[in-house]
PDB file of N, CA and C in Angstrom:
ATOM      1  N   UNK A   1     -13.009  -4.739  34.990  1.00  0.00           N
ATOM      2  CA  UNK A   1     -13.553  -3.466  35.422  1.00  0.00           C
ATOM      3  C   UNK A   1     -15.070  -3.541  35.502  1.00  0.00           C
ATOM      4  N   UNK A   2     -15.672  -4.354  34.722  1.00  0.00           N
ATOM      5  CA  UNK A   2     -17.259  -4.209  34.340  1.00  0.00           C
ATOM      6  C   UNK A   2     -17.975  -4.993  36.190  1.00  0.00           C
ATOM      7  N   UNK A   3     -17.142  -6.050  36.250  1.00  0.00           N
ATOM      8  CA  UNK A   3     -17.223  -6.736  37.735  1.00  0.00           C
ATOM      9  C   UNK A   3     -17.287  -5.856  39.277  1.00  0.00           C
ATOM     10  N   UNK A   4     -16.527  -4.574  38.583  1.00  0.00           N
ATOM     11  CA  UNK A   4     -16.176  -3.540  39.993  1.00  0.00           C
ATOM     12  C   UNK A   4     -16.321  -2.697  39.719  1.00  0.00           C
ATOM     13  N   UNK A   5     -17.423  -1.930  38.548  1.00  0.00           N
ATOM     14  CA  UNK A   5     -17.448  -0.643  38.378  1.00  0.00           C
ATOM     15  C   UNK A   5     -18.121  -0.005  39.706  1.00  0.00           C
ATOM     16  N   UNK A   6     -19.007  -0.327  40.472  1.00  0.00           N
ATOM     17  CA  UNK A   6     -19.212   0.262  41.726  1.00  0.00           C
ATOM     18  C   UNK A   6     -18.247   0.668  42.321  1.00  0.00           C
ATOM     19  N   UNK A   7     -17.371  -0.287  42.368  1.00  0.00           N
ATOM     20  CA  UNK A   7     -16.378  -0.062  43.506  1.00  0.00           C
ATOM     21  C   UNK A   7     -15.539   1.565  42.739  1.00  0.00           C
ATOM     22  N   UNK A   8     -15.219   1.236  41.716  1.00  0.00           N
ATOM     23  CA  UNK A   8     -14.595   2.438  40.508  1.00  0.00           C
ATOM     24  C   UNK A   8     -15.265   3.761  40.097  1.00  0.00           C
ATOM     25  N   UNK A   9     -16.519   3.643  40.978  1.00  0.00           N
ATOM     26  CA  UNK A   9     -17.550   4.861  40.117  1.00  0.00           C
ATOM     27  C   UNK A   9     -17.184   5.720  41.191  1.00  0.00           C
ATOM     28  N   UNK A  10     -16.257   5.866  42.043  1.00  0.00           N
ATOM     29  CA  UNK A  10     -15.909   6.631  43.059  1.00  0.00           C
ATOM     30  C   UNK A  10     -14.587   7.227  42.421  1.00  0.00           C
ATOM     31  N   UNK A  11     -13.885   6.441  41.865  1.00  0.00           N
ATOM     32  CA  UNK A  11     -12.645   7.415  41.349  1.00  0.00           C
ATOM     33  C   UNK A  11     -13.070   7.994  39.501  1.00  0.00           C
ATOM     34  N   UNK A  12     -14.120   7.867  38.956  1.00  0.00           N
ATOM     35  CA  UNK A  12     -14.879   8.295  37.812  1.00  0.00           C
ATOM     36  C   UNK A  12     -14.688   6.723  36.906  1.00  0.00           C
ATOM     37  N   UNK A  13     -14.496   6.108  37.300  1.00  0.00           N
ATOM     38  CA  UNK A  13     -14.405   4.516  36.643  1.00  0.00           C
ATOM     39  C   UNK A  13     -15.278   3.797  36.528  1.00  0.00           C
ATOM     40  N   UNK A  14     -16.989   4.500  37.005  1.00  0.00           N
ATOM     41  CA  UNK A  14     -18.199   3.594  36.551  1.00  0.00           C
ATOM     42  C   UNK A  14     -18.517   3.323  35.411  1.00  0.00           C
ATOM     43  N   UNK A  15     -20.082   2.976  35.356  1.00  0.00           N
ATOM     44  CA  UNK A  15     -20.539   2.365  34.078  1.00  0.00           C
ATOM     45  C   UNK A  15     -20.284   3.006  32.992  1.00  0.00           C
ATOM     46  N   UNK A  16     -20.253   4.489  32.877  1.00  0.00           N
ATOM     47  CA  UNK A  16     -20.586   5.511  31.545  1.00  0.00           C
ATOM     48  C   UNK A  16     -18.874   5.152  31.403  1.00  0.00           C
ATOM     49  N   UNK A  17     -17.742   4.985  32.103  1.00  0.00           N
ATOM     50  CA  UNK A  17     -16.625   5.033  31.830  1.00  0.00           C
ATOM     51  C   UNK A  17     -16.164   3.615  30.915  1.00  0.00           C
ATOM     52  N   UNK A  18     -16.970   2.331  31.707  1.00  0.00           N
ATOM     53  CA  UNK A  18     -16.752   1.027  31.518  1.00  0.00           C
ATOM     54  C   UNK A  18     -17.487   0.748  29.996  1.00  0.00           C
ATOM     55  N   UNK A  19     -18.721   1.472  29.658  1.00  0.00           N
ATOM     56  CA  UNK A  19     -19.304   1.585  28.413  1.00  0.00           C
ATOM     57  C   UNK A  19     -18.247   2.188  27.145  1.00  0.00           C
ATOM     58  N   UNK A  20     -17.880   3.160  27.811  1.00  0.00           N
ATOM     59  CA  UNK A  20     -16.994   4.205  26.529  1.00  0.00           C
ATOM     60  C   UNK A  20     -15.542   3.044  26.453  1.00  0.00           C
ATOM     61  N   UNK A  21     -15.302   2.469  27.429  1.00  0.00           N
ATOM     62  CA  UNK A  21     -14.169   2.046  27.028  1.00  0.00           C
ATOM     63  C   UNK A  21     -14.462   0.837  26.557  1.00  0.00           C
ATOM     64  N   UNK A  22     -15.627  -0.466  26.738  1.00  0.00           N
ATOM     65  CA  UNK A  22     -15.588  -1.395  25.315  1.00  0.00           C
ATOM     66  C   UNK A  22     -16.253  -0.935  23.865  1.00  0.00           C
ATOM     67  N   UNK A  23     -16.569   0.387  24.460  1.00  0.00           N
ATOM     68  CA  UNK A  23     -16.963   0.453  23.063  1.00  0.00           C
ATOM     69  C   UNK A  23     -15.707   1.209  22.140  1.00  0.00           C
ATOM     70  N   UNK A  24     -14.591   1.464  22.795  1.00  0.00           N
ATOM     71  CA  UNK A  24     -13.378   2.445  22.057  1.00  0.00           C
ATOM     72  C   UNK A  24     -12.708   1.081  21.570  1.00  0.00           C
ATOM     73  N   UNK A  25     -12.503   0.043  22.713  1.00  0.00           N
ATOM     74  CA  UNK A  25     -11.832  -1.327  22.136  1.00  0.00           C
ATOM     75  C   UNK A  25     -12.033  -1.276  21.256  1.00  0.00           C
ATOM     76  N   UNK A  26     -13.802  -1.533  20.903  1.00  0.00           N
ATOM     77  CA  UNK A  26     -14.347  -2.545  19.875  1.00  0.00           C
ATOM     78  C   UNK A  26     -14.180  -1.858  18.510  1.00  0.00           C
ATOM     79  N   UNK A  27     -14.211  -0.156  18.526  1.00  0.00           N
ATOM     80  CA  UNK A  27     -13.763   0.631  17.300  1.00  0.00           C
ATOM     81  C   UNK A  27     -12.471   0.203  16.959  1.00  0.00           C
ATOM     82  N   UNK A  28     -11.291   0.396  18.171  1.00  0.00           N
ATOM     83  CA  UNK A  28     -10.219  -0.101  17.421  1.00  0.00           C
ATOM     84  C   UNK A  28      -9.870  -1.432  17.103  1.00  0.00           C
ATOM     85  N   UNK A  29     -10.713  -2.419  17.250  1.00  0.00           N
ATOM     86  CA  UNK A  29     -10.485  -3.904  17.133  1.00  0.00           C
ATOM     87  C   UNK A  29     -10.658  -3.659  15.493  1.00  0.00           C
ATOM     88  N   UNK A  30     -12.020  -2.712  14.831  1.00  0.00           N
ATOM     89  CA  UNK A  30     -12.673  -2.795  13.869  1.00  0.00           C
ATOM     90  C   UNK A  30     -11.567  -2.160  13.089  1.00  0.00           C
ATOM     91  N   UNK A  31     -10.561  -0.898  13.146  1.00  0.00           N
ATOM     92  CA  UNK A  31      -9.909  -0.412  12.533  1.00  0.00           C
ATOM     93  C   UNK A  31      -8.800  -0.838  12.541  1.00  0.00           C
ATOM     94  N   UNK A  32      -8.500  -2.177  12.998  1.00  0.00           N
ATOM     95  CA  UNK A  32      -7.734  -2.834  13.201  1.00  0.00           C
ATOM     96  C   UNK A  32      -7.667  -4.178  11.901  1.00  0.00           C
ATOM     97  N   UNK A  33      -8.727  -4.462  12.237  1.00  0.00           N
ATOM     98  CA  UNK A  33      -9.237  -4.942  11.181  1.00  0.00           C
ATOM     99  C   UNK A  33      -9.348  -4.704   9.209  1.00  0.00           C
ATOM    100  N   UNK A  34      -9.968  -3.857   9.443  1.00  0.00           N
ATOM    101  CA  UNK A  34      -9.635  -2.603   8.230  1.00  0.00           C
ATOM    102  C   UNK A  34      -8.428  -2.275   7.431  1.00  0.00           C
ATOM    103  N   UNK A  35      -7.503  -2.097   8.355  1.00  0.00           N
ATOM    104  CA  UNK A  35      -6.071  -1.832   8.471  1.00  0.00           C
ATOM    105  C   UNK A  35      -5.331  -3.397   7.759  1.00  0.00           C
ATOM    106  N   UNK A  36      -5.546  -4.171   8.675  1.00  0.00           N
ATOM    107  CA  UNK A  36      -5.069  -5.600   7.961  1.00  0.00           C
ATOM    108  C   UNK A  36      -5.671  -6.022   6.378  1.00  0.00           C
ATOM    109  N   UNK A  37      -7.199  -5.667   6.286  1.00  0.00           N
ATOM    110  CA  UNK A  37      -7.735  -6.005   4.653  1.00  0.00           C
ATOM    111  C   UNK A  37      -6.801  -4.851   3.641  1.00  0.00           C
ATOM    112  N   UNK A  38      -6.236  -3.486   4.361  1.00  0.00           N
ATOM    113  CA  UNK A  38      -6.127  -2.555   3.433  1.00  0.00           C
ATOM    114  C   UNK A  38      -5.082  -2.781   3.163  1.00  0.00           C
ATOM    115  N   UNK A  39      -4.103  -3.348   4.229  1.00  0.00           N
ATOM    116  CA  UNK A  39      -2.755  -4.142   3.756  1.00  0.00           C
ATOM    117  C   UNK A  39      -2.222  -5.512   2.849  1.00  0.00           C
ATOM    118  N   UNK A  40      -3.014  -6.169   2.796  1.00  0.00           N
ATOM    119  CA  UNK A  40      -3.220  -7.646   2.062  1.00  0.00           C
ATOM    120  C   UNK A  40      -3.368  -6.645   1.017  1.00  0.00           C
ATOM    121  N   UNK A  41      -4.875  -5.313   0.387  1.00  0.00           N
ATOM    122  CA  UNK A  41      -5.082  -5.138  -0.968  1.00  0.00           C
ATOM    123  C   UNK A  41      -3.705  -4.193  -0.936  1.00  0.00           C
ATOM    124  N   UNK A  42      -3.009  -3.877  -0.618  1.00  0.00           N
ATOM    125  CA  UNK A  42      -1.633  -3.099  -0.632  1.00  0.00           C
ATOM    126  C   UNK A  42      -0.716  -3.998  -1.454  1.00  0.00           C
ATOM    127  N   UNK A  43      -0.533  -4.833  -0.542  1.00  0.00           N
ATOM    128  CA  UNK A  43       0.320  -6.199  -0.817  1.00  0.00           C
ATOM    129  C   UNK A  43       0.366  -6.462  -2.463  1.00  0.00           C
ATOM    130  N   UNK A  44      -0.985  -6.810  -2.401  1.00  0.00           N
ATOM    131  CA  UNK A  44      -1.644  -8.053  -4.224  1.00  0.00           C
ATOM    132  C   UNK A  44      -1.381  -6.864  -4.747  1.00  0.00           C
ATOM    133  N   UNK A  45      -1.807  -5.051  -4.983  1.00  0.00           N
ATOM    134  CA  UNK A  45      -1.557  -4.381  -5.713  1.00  0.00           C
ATOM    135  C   UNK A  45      -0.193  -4.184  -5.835  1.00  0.00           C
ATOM    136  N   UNK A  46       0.605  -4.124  -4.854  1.00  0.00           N
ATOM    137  CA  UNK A  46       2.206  -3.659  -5.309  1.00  0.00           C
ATOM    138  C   UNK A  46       2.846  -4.740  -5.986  1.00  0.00           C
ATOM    139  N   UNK A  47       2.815  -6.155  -5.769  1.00  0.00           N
ATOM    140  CA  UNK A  47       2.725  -7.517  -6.700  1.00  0.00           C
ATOM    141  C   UNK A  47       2.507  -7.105  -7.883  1.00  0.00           C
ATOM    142  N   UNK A  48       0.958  -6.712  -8.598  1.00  0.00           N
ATOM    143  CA  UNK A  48       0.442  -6.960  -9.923  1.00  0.00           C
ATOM    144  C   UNK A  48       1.554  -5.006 -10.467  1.00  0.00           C
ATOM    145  N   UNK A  49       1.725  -4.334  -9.324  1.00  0.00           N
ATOM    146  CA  UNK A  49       2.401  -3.202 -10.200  1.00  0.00           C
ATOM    147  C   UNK A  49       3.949  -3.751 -10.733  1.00  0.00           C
ATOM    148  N   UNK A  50       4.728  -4.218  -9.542  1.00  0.00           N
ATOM    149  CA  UNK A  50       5.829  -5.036 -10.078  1.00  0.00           C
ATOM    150  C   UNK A  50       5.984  -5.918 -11.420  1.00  0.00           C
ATOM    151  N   UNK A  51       4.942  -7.005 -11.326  1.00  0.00           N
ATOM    152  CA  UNK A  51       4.746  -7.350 -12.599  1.00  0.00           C
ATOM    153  C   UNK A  51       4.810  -6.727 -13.687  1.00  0.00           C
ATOM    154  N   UNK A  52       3.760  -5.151 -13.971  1.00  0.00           N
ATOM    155  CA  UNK A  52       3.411  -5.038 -14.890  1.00  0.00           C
ATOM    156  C   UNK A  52       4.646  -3.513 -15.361  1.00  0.00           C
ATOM    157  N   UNK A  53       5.490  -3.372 -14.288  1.00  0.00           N
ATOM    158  CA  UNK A  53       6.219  -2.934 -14.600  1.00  0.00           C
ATOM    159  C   UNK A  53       7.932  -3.574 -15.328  1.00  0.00           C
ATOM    160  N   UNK A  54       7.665  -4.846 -15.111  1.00  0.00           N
ATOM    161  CA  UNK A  54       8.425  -6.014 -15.241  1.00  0.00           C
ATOM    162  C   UNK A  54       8.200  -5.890 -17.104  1.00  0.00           C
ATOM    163  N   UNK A  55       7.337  -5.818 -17.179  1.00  0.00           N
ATOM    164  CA  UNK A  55       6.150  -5.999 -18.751  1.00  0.00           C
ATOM    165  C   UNK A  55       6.823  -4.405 -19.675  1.00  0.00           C
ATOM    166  N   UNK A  56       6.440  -3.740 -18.713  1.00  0.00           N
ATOM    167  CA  UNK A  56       6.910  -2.545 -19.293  1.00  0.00           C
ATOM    168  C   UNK A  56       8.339  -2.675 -19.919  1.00  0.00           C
ATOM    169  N   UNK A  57       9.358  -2.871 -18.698  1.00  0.00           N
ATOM    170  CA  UNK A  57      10.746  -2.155 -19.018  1.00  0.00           C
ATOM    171  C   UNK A  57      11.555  -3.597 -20.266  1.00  0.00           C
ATOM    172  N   UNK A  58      10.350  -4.757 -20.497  1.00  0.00           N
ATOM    173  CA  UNK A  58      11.182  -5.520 -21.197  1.00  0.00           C
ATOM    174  C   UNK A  58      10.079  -4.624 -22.977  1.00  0.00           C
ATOM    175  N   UNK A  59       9.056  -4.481 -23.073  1.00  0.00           N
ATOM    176  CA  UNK A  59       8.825  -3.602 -24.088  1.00  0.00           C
ATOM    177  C   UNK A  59       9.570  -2.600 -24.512  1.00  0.00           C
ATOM    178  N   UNK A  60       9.900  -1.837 -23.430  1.00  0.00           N
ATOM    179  CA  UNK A  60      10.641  -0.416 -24.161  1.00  0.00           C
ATOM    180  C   UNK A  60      12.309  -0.999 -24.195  1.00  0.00           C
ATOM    181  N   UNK A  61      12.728  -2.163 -23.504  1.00  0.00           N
ATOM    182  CA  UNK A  61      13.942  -2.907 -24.505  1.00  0.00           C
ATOM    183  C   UNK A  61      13.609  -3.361 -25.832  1.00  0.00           C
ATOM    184  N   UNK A  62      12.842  -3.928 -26.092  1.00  0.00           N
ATOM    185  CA  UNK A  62      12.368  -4.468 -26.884  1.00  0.00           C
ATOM    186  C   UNK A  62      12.585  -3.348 -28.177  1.00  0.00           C
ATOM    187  N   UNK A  63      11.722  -2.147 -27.764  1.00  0.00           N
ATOM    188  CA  UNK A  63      11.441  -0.936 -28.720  1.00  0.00           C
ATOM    189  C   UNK A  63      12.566  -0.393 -29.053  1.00  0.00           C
ATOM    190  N   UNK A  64      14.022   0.214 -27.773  1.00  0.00           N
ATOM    191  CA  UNK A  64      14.804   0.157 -28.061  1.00  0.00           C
ATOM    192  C   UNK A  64      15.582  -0.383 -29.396  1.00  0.00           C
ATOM    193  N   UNK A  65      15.554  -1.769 -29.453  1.00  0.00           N
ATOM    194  CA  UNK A  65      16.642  -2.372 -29.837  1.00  0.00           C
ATOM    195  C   UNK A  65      15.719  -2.613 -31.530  1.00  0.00           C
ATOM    196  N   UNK A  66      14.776  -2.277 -31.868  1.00  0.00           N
ATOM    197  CA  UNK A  66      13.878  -2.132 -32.951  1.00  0.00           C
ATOM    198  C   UNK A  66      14.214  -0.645 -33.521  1.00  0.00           C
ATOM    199  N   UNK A  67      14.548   0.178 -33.085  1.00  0.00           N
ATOM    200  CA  UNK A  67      14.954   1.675 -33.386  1.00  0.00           C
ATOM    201  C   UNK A  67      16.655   1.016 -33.478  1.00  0.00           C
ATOM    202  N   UNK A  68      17.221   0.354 -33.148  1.00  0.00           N
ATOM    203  CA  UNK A  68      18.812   0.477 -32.974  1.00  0.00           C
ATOM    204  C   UNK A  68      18.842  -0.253 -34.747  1.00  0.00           C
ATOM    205  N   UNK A  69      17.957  -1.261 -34.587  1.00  0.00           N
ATOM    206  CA  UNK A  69      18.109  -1.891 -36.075  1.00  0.00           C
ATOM    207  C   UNK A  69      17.606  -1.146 -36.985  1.00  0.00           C
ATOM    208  N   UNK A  70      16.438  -0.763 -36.755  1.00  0.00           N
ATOM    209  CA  UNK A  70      15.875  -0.221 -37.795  1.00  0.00           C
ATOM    210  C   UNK A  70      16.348   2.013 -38.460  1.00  0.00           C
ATOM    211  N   UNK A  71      16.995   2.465 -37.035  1.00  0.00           N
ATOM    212  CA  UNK A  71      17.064   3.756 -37.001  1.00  0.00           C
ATOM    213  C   UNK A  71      18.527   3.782 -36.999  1.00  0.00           C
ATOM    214  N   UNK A  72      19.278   4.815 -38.301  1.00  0.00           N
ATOM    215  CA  UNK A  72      20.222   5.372 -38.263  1.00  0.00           C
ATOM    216  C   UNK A  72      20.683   6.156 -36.805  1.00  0.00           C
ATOM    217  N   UNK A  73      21.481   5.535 -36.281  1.00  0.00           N
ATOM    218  CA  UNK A  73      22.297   5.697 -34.631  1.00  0.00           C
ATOM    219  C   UNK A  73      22.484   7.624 -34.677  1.00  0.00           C
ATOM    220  N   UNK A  74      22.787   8.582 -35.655  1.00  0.00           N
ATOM    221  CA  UNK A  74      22.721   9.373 -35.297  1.00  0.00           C
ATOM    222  C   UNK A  74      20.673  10.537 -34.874  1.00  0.00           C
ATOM    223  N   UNK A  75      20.041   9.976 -35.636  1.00  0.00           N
ATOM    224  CA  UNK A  75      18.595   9.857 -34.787  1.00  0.00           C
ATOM    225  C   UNK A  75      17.785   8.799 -33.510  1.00  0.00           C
ATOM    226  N   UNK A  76      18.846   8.397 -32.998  1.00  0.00           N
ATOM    227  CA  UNK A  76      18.716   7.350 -31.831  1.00  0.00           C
ATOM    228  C   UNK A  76      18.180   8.447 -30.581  1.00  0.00           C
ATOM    229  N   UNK A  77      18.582   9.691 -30.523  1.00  0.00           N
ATOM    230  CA  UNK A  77      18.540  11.127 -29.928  1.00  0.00           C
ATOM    231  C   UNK A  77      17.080  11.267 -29.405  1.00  0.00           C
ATOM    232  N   UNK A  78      16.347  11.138 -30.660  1.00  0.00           N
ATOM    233  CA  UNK A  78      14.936  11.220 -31.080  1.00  0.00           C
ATOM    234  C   UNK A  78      14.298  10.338 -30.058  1.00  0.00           C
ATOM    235  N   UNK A  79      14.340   9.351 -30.085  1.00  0.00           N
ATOM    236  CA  UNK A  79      13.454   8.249 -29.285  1.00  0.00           C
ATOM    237  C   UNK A  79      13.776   8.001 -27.898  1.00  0.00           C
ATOM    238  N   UNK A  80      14.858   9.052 -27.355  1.00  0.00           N
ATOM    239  CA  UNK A  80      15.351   8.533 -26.450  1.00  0.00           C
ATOM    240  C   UNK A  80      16.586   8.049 -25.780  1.00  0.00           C
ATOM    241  N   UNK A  81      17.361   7.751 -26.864  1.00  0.00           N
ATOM    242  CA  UNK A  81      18.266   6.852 -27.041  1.00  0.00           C
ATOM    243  C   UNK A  81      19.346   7.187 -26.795  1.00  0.00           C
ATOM    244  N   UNK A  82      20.504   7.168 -25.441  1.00  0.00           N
ATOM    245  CA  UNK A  82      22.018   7.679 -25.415  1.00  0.00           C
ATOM    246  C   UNK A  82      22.575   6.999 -26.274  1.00  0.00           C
ATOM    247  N   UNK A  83      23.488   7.826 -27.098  1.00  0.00           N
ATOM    248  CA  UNK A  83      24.716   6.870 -27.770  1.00  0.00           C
ATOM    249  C   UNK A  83      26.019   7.436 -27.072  1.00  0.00           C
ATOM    250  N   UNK A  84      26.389   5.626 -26.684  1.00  0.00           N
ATOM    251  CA  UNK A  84      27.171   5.961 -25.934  1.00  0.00           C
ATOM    252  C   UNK A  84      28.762   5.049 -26.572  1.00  0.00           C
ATOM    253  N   UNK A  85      29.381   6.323 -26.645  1.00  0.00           N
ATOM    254  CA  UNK A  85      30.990   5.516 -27.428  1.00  0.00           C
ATOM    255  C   UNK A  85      31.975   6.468 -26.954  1.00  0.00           C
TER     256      UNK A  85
END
């Protein structure tokens, strides 16, 4: 277009048109861009949440089964705990 905007400035396709439109590219090239870094930090964060939810649910087994030994089964109620029979 930049080669024939003369020819184009007759149907409103000149320079001011040929300007606005590399410069709209070049915004969305940039938010394009943006978009891909915000996805990678998406990515590594939902990773390190998995993990640390991984961390979690083996603690509160853990805690669990420390209340099962240590806590008379009819206060199991208290912490949480279905008893299930």
């Amino acid at each position: 277009m930049d080669k024939n905007k003369e020819e184009l400035a007759v149907r409103g396709g000149g320079e001011e048109f040929v300007n606005q439109l590399k410069t709209t590219i070049q915004e969305a090239k940039d938010l394009n861009t943006d978009q891909e870094k915000n996805k990678a930090t998406l990515k590594e964060s939902t990773q390190k949440l998995g993990k640390k939810m991984d961390e979690l649910d083996k603690l509160v087994s853990d805690g669990r089964n420390i209340v099962k030994m240590v806590v008379n089964q009819k206060r199991w109620v208290e912490f949480g705990i279905q008893v299930t029979r």
